[in-house]
Protein backbone atom coordinates (compact mmCIF):
# COMPACT_ATOMS: atom_id res chain seq x y z
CA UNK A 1 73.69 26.78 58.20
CA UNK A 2 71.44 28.83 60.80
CA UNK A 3 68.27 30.00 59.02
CA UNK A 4 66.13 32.39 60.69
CA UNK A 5 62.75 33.56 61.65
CA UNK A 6 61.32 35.90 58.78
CA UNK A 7 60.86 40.01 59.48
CA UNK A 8 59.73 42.64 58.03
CA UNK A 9 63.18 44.33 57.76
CA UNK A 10 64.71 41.07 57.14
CA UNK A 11 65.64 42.01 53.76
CA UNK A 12 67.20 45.44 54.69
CA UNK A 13 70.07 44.08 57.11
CA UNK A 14 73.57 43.22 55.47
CA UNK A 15 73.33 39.64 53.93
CA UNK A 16 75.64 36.78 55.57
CA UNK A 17 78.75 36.31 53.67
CA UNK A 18 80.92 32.77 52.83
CA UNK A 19 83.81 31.57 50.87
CA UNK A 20 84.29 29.02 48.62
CA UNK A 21 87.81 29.41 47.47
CA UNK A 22 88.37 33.41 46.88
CA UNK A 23 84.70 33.58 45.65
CA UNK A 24 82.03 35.30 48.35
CA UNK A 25 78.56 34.21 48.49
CA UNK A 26 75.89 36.68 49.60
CA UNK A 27 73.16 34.97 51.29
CA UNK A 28 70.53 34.79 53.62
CA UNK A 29 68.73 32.26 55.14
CA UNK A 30 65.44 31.74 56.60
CA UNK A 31 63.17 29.22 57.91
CA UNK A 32 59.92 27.64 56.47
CA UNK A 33 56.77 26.81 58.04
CA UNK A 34 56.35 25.15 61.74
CA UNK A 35 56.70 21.57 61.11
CA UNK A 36 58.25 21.79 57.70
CA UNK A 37 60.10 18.86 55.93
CA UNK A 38 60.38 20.24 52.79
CA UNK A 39 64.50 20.50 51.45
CA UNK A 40 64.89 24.13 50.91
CA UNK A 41 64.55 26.22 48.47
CA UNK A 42 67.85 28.05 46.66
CA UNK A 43 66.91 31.02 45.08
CA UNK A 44 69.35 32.81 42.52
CA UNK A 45 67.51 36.26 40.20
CA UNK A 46 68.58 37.75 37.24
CA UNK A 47 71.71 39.74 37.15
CA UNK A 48 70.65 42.73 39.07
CA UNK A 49 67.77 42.07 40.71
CA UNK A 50 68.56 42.74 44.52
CA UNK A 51 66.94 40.46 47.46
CA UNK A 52 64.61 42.98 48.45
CA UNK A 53 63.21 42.25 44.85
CA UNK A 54 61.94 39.12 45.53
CA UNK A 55 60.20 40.13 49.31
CA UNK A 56 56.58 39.34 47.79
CA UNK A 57 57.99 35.90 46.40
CA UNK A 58 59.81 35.12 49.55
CA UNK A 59 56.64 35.84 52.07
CA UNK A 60 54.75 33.22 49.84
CA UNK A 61 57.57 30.42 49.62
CA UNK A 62 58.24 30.64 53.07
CA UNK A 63 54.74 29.50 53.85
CA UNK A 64 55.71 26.18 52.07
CA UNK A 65 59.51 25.75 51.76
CA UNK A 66 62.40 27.02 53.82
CA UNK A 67 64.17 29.70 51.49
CA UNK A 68 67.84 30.63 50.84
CA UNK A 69 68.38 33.39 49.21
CA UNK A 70 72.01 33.63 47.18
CA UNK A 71 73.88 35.92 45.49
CA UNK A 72 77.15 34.87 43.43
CA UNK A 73 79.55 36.34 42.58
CA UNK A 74 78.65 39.48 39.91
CA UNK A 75 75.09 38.51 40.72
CA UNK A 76 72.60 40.98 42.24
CA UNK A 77 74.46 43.02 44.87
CA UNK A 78 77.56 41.03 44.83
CA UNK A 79 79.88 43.23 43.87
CA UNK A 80 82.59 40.65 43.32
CA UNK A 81 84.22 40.79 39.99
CA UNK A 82 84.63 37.24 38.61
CA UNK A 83 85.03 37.54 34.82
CA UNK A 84 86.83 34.43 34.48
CA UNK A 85 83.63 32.52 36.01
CA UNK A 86 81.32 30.96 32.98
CA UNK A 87 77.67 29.98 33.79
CA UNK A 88 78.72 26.65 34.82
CA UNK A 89 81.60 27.45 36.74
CA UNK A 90 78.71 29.41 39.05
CA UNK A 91 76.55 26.16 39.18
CA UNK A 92 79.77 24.15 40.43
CA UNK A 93 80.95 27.10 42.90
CA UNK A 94 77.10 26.97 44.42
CA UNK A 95 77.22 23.24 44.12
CA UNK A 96 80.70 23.58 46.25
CA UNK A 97 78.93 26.28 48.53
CA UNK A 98 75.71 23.67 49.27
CA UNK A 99 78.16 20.67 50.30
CA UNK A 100 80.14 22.72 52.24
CA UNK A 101 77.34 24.69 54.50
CA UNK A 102 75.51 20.92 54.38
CA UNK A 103 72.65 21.69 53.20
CA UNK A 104 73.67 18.69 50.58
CA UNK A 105 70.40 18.72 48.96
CA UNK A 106 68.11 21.52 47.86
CA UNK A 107 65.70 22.64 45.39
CA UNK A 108 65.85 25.46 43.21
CA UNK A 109 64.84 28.40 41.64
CA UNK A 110 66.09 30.41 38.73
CA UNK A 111 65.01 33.60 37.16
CA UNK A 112 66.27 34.62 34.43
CA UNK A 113 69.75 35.12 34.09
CA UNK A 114 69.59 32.49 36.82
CA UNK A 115 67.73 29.96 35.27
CA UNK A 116 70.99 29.00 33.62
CA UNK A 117 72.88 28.98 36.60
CA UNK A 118 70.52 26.43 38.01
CA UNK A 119 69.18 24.35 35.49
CA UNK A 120 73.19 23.51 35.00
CA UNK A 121 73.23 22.64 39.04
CA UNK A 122 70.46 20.30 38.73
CA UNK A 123 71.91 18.28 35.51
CA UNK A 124 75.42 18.29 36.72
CA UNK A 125 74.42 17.37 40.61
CA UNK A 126 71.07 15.45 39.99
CA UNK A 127 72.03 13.83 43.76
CA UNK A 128 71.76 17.02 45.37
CA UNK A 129 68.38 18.29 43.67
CA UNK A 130 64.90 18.22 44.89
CA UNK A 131 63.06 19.74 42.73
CA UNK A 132 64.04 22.95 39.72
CA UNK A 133 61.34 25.88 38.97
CA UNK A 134 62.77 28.11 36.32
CA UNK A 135 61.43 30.96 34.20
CA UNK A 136 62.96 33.25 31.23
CA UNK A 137 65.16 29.78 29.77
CA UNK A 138 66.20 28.65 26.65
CA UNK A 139 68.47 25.71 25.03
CA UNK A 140 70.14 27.49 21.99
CA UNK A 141 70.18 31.76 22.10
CA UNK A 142 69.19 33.13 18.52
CA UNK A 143 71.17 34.93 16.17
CA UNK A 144 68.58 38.06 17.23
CA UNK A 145 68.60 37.13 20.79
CA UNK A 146 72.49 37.60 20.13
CA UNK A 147 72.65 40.82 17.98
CA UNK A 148 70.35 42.68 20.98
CA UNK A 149 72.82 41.66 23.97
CA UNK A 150 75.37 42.63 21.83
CA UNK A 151 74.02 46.21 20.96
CA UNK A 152 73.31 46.94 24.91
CA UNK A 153 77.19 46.17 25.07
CA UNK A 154 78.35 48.80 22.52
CA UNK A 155 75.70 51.27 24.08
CA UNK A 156 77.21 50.90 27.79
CA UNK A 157 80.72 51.04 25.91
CA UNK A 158 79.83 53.82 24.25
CA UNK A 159 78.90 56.03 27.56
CA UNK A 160 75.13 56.57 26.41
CA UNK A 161 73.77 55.33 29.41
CA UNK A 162 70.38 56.60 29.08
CA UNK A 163 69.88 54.74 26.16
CA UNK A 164 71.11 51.82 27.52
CA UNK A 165 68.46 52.35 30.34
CA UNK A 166 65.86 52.84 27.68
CA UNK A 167 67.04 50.02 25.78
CA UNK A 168 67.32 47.26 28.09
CA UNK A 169 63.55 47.95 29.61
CA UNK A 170 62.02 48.32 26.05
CA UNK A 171 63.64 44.87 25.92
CA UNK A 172 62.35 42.94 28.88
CA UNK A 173 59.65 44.55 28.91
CA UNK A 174 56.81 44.28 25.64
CA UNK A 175 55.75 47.75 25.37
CA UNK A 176 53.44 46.45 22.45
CA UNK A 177 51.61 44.78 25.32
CA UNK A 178 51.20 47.04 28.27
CA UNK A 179 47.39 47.22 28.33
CA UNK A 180 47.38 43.47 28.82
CA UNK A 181 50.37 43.45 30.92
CA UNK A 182 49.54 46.43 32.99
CA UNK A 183 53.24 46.97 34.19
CA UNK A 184 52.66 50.51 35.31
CA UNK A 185 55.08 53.37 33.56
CA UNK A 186 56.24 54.37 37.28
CA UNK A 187 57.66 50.72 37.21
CA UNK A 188 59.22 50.64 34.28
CA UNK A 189 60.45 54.25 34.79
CA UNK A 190 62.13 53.10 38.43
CA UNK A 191 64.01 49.93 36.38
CA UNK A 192 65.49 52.43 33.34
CA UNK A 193 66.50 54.83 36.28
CA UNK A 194 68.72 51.98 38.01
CA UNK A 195 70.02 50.99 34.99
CA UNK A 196 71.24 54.32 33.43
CA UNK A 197 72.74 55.43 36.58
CA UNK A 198 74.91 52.22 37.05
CA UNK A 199 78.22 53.17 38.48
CA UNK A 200 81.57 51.80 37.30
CA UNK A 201 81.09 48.36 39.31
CA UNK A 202 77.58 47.48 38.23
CA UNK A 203 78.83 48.73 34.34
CA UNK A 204 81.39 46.14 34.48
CA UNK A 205 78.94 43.69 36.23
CA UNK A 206 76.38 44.18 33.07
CA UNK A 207 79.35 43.36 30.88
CA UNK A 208 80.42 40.35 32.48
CA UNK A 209 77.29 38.59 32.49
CA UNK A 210 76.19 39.71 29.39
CA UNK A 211 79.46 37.77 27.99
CA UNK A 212 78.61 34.88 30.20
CA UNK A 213 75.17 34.58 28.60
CA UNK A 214 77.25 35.36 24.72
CA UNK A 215 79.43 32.44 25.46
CA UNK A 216 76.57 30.05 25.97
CA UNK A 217 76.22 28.23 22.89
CA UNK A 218 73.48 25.36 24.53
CA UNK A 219 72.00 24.59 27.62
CA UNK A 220 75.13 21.74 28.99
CA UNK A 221 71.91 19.54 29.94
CA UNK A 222 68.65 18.55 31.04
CA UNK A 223 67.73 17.67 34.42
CA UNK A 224 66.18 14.36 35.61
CA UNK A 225 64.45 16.20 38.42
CA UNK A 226 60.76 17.37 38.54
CA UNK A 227 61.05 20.81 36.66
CA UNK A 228 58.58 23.25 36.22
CA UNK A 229 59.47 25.70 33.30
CA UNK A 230 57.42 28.86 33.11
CA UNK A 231 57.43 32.46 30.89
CA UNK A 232 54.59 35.16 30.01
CA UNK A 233 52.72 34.42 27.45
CA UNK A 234 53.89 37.67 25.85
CA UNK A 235 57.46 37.09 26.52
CA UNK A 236 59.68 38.03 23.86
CA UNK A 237 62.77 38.49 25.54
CA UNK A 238 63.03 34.86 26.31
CA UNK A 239 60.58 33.61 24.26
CA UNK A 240 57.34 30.87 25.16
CA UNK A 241 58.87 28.25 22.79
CA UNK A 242 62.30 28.24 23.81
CA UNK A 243 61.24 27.63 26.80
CA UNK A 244 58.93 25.05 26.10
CA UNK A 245 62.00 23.52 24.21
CA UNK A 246 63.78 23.43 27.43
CA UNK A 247 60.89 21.55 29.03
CA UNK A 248 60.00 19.30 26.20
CA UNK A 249 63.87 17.68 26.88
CA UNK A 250 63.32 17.17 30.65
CA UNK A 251 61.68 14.06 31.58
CA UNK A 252 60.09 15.13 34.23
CA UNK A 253 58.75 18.78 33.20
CA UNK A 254 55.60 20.59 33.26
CA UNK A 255 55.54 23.77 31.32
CA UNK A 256 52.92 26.42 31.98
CA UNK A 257 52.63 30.12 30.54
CA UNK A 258 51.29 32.66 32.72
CA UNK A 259 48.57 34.66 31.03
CA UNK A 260 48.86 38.52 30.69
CA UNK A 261 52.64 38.67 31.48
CA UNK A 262 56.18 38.75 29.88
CA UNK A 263 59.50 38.72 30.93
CA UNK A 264 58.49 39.99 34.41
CA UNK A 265 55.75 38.01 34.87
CA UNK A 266 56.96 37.91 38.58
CA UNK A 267 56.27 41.79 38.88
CA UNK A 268 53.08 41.91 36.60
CA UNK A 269 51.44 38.68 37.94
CA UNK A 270 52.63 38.33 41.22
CA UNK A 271 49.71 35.88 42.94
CA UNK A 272 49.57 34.06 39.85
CA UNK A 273 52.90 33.31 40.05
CA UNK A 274 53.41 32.84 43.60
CA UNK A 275 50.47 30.37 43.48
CA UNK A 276 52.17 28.95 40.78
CA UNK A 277 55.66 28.42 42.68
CA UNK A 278 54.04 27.01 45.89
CA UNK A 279 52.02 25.07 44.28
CA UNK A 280 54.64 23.20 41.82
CA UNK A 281 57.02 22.84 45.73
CA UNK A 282 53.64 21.38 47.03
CA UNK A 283 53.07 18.80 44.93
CA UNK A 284 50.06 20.72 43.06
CA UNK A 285 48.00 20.37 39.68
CA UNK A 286 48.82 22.96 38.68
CA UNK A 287 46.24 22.88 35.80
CA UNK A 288 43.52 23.47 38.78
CA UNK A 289 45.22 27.12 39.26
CA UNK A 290 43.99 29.99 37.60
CA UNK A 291 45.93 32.53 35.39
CA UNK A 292 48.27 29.86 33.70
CA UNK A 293 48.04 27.71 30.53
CA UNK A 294 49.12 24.32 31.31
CA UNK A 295 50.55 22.19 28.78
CA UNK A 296 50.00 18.41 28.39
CA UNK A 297 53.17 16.38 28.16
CA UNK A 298 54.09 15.79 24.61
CA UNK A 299 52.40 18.77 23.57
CA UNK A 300 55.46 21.62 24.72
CA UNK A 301 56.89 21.71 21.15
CA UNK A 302 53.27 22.91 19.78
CA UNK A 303 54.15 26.12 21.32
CA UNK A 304 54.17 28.85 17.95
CA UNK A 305 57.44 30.19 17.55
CA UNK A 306 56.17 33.73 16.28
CA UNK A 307 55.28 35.95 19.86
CA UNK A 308 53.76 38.83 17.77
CA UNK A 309 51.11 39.04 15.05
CA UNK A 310 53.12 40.89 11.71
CA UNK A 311 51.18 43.75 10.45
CA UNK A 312 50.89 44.52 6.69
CA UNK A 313 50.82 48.44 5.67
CA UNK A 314 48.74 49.93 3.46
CA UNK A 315 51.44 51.51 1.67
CA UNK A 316 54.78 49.29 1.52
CA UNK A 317 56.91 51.57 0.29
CA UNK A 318 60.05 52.59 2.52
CA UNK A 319 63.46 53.47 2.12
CA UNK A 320 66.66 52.15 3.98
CA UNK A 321 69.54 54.64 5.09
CA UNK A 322 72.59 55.01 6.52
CA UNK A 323 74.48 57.85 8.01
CA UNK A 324 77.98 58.36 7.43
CA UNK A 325 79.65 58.73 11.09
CA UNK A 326 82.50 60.89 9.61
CA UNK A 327 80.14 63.88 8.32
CA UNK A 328 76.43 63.29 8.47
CA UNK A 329 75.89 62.87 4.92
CA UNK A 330 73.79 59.75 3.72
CA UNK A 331 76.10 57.22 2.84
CA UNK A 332 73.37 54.39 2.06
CA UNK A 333 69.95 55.28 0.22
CA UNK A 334 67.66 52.44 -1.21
CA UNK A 335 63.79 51.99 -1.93
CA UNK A 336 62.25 48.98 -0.47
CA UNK A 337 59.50 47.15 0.38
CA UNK A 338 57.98 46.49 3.92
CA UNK A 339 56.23 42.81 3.61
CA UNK A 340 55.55 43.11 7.71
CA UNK A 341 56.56 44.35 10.70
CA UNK A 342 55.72 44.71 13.81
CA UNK A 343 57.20 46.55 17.05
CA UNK A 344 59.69 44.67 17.68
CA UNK A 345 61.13 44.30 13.74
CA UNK A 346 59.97 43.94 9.75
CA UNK A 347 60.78 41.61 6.80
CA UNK A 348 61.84 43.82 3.89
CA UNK A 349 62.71 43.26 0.13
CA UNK A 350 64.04 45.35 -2.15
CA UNK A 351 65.32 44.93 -5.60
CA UNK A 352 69.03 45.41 -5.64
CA UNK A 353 71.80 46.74 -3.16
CA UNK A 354 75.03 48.34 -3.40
CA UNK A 355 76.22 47.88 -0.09
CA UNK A 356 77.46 44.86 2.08
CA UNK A 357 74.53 43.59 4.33
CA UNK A 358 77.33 41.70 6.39
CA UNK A 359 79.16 45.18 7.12
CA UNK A 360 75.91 47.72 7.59
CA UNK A 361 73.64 45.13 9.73
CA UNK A 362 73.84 47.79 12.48
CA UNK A 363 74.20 51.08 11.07
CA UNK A 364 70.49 51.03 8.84
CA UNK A 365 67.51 53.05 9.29
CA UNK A 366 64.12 52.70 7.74
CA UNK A 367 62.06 55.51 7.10
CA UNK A 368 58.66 54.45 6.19
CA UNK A 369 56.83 55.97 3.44
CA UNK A 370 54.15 59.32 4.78
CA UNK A 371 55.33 59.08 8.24
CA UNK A 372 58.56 61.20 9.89
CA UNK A 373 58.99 58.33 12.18
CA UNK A 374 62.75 56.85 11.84
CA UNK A 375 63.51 53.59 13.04
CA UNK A 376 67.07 51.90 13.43
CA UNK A 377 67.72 48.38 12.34
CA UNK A 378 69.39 45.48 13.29
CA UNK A 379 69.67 42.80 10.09
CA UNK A 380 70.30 39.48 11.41
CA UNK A 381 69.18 37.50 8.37
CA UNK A 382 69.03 38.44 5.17
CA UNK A 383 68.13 36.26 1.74
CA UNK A 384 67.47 36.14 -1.72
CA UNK A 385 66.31 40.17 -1.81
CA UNK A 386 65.31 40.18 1.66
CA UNK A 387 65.99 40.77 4.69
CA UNK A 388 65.21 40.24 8.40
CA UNK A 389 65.41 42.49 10.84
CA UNK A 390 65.04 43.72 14.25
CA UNK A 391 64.31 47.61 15.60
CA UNK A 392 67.18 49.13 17.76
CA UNK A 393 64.95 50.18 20.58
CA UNK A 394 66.45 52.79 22.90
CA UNK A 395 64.02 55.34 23.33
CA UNK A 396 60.51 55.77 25.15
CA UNK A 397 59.66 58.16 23.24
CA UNK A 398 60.26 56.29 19.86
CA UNK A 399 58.54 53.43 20.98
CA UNK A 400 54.97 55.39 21.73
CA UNK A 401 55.32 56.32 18.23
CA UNK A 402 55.94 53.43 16.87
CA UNK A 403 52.74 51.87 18.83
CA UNK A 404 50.42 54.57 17.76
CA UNK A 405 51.65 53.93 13.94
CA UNK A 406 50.99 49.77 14.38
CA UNK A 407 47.66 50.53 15.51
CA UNK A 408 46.70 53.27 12.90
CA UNK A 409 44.69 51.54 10.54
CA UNK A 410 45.33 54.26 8.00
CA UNK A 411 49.02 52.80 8.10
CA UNK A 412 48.23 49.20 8.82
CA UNK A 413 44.67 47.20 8.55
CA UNK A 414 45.61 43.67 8.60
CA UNK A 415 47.51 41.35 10.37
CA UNK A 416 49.65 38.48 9.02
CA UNK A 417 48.97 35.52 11.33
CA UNK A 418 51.10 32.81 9.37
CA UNK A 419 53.84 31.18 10.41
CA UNK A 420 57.33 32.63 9.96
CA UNK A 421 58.73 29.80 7.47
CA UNK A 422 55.09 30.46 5.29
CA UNK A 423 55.71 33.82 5.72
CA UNK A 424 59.40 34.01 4.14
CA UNK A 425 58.48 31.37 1.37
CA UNK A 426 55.77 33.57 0.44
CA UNK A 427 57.75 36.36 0.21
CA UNK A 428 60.03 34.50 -2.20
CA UNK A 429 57.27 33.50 -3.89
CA UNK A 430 55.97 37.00 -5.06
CA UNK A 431 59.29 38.31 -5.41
CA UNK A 432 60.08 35.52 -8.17
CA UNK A 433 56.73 36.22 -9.75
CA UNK A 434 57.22 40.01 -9.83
């Protein structure tokens, strides 16, 4: 492989192009530091991040490591259909791509969607990994982490791209958290303008790998490598204890959050985490840089599985709704109870129901008690008179509103900082009593 000096315009000429099979790889390749002995560095993004995306990452790591930049099929501007292709049949086709260019061994880095991709490289092919830097991971998806990718799906099926541009930013993105983030609304307005004017390539692109990351039941494996796994501490896409459970079952991990960021902590936090990537290809402590949280080995799985705190209103009562789709009229109408909630879902209980939760867990609305604000829900568990759920987020707009009502205290004035088992067996507990 010929890897070459770094430019300013590097990133704007047409990537090189290879074959493995039928399969094209995008890529391009350039070289590290004078004197530099360092394996390079693979680098695979989410599913539509191009490789101009990554040009503030790339300047950094290419002061340390040389960097390869890849696109696989589907992936970023590879316009290659490949629905048959499952997360690891990627991690095999790069695997075939690196011993066939003979590069033989590299290290790697995944974001995202990618972190998949090549965290199952570096278990499968632990003789042809250096080193593995991944953010945005997790072992097992949840039922909720499910029931959104799902919903983005029937939104892009359904034509309403505009929501689905709303919907996947309000997603990756924690709008409950932008004064810490400081993601500015320009940014997040550029990403919702690429995705709701997807043509019919990258629409079919979005489906395919959102049913490669639906048929992932678990994480194939855990690499024997050094690993550094990494997330915003406000991260509730991919949230900081699932990824912590990914590092706390690789031997070799270290596991840092990086403060004031979430999904995109990349975009947010960018010297933080540049420092951060350079450093872990180095051979840093990474402890010694600022802007992270560090964790001790043995300590990952302390990591608190609840990313928000759950506020309780000052006046619980709501009611749940649903429309009929046929005419409008209001097919489902019952009083309950809002325990908590905050933006990004509530726990409710209610008394009785005449409806299936199993067939309306995506067609409710709740409409809270003295406020005209209505909210669609996603149930994705539901108990002994209550139930979980999550808001259907598609809309800016909506979402302002719903901020400004968390943090009216007229509407809310405390927050429930308990865990989320306490937190259910409370509710059980009152419920029984009442």
């Amino acid at each position: 492989m010929e890897f070459k000096d770094y430019a300013r315009n590097s990133l704007k000429q047409p990537p090189s192009q290879d074959y493995v099979g039928r399969w094209r790889i995008n890529y391009l390749a350039f070289k590290g530091p004078e004197g530099c002995t360092r394996l390079p560095l693979v680098m695979l993004g989410g599913a539509f991040q191009n490789f101009n995306s990554f040009k503030y990452c790339l300047e950094h790591l290419l002061q340390v490591v040389p960097v390869v930049m890849v696109d696989l099929p589907s992936l970023g501007e590879n316009d290659q259909l490949s629905p048959e292709l499952g997360m690891e049949d990627l991690a095999d086709l790069l695997h075939q791509w690196v011993i066939k260019t003979g590069l033989n061994k590299v290290s790697l880095m995944g974001l995202s969607l990618g972190s998949v991709i090549a965290s199952t490289f570096a278990y499968k092919y632990p003789e042809s990994t250096d080193k593995l830097l991944v953010t945005g991971i997790l072992t097992r998806p949840r039922k909720s982490w499910r029931m959104l990718l799902e919903e983005s799906l029937r939104t892009l099926d359904e034509g309403r791209l505009d929501e689905f541009g709303q919907a996947v930013v309000l997603y990756l993105v924690n709008h409950a958290r932008l004064p810490e983030t400081e993601i500015t609304d320009t940014t997040r307005r550029l990403f919702h303008r690429q995705m709701r004017s997807f043509g019919a390539n990258d629409q079919d692109r979005y489906r395919i790998n959102a049913r490669r990351l639906l048929e992932v039941e678990s994480i194939l494996g855990y690499p024997t490598c050094p690993v550094l796994v990494a997330t915003g501490e406000y991260d509730n896409f991919t949230m900081p204890f699932e990824n912590a459970n990914f590092a706390a079952r690789c031997p070799n991990a270290t596991f840092a959050l990086i403060k004031d960021a979430d999904h995109v902590a990349q975009l947010e936090r960018r010297d933080t985490s540049m420092s951060m990537f350079a450093g872990f290809l180095r051979g840093d402590d990474l402890r010694e840089h600022t802007g992270l949280r560090v964790y001790e080995p043995g300590t990952f799985l302390q990591v608190e599985h609840r990313g928000e705190p759950r506020f309780i209103p000052c006046n619980p009562r709501a009611r749940v709704i649903s429309v009929s789709p046929v005419d409008g009229s209001i097919a489902i109408d019952i009083p309950v109870n809002v325990h908590d909630m905050n933006f990004f879902g509530c726990l409710l209980t209610y008394e009785e129901q005449s409806f299936s939760l199993a067939e309306h867990s995506r067609d409710l609305i709740l409409c809270l008690e003295g406020s005209p604000l209505r909210i669609e829900l996603l149930v994705f568990e539901h108990g002994e008179n209550t139930m979980r759920c999550l808001f259907k987020h598609g809309s800016f707009e909506t979402a302002y509103e719903l901020k400004a009502l968390l943090d009216d205290e007229t509407f809310f004035r405390q927050r429930y900082a308990k865990s989320s088992q306490e937190a259910m067996g409370e509710v059980l507990r009152i419920y029984r009593a009442s």
